[in-house]
Protein backbone atom coordinates (compact mmCIF):
# COMPACT_ATOMS: atom_id res chain seq x y z
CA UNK A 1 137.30 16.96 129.17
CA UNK A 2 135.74 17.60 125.68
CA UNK A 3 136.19 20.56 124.16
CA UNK A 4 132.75 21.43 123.88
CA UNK A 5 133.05 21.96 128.11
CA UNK A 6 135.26 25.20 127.68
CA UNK A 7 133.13 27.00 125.39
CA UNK A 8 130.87 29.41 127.59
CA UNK A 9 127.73 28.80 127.51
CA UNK A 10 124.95 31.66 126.26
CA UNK A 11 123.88 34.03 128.52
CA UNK A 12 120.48 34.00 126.66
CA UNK A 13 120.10 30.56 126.43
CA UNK A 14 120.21 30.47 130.52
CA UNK A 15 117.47 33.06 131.04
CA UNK A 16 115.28 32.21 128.04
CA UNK A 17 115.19 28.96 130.18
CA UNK A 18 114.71 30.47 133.88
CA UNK A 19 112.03 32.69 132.01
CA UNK A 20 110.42 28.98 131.00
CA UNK A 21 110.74 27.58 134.26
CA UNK A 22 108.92 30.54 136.06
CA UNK A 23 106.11 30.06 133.57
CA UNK A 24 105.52 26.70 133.61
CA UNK A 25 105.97 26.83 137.50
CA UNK A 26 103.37 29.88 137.79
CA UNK A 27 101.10 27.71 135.48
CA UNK A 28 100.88 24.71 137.94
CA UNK A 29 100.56 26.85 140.80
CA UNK A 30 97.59 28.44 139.42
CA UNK A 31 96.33 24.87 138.34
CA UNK A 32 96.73 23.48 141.96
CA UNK A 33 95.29 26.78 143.62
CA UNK A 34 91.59 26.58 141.66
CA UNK A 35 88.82 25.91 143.31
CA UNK A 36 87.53 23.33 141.12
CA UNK A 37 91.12 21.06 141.86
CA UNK A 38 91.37 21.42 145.39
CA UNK A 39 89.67 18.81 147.58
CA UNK A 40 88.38 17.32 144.06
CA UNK A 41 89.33 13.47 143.90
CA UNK A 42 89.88 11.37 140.72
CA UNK A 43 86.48 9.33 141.42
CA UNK A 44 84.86 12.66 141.54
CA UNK A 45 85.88 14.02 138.48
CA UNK A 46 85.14 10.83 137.00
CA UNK A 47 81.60 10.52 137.50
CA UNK A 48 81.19 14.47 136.62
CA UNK A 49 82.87 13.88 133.18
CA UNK A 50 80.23 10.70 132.95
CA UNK A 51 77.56 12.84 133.87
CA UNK A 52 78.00 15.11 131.01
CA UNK A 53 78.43 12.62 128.78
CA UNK A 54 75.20 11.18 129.77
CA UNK A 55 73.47 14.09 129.02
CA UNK A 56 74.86 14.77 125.61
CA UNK A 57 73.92 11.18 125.30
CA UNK A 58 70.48 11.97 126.18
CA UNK A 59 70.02 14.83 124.51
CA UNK A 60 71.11 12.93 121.20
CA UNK A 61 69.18 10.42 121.63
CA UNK A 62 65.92 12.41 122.08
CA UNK A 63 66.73 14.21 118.30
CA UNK A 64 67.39 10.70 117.23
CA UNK A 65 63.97 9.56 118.66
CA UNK A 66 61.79 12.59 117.17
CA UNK A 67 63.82 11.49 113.65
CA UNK A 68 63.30 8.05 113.23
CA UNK A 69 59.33 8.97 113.05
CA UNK A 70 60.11 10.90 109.94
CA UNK A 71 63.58 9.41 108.27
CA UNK A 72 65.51 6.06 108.52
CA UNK A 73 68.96 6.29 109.22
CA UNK A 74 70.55 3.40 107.89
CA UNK A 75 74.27 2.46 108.62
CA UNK A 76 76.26 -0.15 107.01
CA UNK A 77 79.89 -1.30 107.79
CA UNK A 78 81.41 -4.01 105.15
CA UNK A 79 85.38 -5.81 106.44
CA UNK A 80 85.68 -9.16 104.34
CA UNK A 81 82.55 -11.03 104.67
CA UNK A 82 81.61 -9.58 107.82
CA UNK A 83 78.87 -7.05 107.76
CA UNK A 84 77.03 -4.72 110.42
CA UNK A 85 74.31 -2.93 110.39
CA UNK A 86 72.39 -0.28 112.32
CA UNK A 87 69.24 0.80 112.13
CA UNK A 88 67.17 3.36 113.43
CA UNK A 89 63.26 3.87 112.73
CA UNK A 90 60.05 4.25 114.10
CA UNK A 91 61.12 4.93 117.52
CA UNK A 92 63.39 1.95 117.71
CA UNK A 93 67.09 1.03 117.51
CA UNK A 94 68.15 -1.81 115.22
CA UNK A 95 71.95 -3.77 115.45
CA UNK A 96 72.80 -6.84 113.26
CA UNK A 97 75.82 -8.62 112.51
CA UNK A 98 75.93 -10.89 109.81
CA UNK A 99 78.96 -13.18 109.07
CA UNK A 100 79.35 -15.12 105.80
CA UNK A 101 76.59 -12.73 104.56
CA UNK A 102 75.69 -13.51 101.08
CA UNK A 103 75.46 -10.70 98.41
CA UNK A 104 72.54 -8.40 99.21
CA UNK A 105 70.48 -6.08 96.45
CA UNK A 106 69.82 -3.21 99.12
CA UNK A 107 71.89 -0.18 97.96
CA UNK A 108 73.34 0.69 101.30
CA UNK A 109 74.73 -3.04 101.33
CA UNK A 110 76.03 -2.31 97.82
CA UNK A 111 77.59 1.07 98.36
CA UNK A 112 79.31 -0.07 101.90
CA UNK A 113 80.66 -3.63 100.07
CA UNK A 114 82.96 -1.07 97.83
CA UNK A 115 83.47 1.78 100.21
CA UNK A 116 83.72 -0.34 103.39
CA UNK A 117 80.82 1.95 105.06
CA UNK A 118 77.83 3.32 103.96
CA UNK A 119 74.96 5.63 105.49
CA UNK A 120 72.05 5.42 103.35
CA UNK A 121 68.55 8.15 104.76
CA UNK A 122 64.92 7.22 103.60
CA UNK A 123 61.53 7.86 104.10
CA UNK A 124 60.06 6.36 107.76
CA UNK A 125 59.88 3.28 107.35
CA UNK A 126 59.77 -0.31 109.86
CA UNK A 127 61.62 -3.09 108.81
CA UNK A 128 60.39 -4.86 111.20
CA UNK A 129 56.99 -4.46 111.10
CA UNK A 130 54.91 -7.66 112.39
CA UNK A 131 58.12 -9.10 114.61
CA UNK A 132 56.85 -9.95 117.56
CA UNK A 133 58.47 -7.72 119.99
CA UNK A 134 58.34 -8.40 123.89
CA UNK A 135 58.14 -4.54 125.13
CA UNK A 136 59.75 -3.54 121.95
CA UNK A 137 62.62 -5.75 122.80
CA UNK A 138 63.59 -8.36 119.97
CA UNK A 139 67.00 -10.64 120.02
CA UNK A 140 66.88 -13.15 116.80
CA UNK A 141 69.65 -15.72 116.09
CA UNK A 142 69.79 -17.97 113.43
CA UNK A 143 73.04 -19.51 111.82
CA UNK A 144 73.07 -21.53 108.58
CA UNK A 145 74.61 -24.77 106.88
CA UNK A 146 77.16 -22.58 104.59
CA UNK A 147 78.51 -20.68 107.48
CA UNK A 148 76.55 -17.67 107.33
CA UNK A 149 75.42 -16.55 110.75
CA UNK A 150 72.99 -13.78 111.58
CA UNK A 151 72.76 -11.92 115.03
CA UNK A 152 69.48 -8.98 115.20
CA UNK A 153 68.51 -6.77 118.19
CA UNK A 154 66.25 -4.50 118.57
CA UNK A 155 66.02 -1.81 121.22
CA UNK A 156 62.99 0.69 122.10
CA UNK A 157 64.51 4.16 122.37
CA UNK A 158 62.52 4.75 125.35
CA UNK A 159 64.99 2.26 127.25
CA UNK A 160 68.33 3.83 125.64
CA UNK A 161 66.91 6.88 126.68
CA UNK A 162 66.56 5.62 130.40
CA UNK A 163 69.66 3.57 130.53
CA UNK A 164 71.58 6.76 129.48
CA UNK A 165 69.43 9.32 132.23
CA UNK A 166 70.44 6.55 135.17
CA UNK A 167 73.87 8.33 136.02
CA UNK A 168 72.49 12.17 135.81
CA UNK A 169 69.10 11.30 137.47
CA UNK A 170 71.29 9.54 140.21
CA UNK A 171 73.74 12.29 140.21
CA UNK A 172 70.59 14.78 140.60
CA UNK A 173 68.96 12.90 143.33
CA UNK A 174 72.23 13.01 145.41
CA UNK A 175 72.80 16.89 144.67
CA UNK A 176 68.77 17.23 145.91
CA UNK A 177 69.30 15.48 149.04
CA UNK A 178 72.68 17.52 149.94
CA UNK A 179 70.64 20.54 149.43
CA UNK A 180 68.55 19.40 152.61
CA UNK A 181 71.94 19.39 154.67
CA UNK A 182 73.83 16.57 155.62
CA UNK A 183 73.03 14.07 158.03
CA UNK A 184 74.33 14.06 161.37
CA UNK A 185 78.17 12.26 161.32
CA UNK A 186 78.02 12.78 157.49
CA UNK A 187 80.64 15.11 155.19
CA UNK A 188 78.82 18.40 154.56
CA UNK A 189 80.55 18.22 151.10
CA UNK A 190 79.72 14.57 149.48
CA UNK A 191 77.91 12.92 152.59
CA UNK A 192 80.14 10.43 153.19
CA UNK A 193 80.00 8.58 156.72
CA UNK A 194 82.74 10.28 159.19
CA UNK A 195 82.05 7.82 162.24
CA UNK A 196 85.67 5.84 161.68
CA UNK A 197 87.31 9.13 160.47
CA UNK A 198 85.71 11.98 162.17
CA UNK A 199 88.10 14.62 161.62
CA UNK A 200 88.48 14.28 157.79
CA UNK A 201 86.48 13.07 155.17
CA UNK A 202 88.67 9.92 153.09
CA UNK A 203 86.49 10.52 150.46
CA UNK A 204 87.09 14.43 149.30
CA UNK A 205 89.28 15.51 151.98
CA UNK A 206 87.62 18.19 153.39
CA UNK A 207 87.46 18.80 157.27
CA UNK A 208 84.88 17.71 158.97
CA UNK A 209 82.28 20.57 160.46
CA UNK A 210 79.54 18.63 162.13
CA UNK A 211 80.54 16.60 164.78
CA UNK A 212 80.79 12.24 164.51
């Protein structure tokens, strides 16, 4: 037996950690007994935390769309000879990648080559003005003989607007229709179809009220 066996142990010690115990057990309790936890499934919690993203996404991109019409936000990131470069102007959304760039004159190219980024804000401007753009969409390619490859897309903000309002519009539309009431054989909480399972719902676990 090693000595350190018959030396009592502190009285203090013990209930400082029973008082722990009871805490941390009183904590979970109360995290397993809210509303918000209870019948709430991972998949659920999931798309709500998407959701919200969405719409901070959104709502971003609607300041960034009023800006570009008065400033040009211009991003640069410099690693070797690898640069990329994001635009955003005149209602638009610019991304290039260049690799094996040559040296560049534009200041924001200059800054980013030393600090290894750069964000450089002018006056409205359109870089590329008299691209022809198929709905404001533009994809350009174009590698050449020293290695230097160039890669350029260009995005309306009106469509990164609507590809980020999918999920919440979605989301919306299904919290409109569960307003009406569910359908007949349907959860009352997420409408999912109770015909195979008509006693409880698979998909959030609640009980079935309307009769399969």
């Amino acid at each position: 037996m090693s000595p350190l066996d018959d030396e009592p142990r502190c009285p203090g010690c013990r209930r400082g950690q029973r008082r722990r115990t009871r805490f941390g057990l009183a904590i979970l309790a109360k995290v397993k007994s809210a509303n918000w936890y209870d019948g709430l499934p991972v998949r659920r919690r999931l798309l709500n935390l998407l959701t919200a993203l969405s719409l901070l996404l959104c709502g971003a991109l609607c300041a960034l769309w009023v800006r570009s019409y008065l400033r040009t936000d211009t991003v640069c990131v410099v690693r070797g000879r690898t640069l990329l470069y994001w635009e955003s102007s005149r209602g638009a959304v610019a991304f290039a990648l260049y690799t094996g760039f040559p040296p560049s004159d534009e200041p924001v190219v200059q800054e980013a080559s030393v600090r290894g980024w750069a964000w450089q804000t002018t006056q409205g401007r359109d870089r590329y003005r008299g691209v022809k753009r198929t709905f404001g969409f533009y994809w350009y390619s174009m590698a050449t003989p020293p290695g230097s490859v160039q890669r350029i897309v260009h995005l309306p903000d009106a469509a990164v607007l609507l590809a980020g309002a999918f999920l919440p519009a979605l989301r919306a539309a299904r919290w409109w229709r569960s307003r009406q009431g569910p359908k007949p054989g349907t959860c009352a909480r997420c409408g999912y179809d109770l015909r195979a399972t008509p006693d409880r719902c698979p998909e959030c676990g609640a009980a079935a009220t309307i009769p399969a």
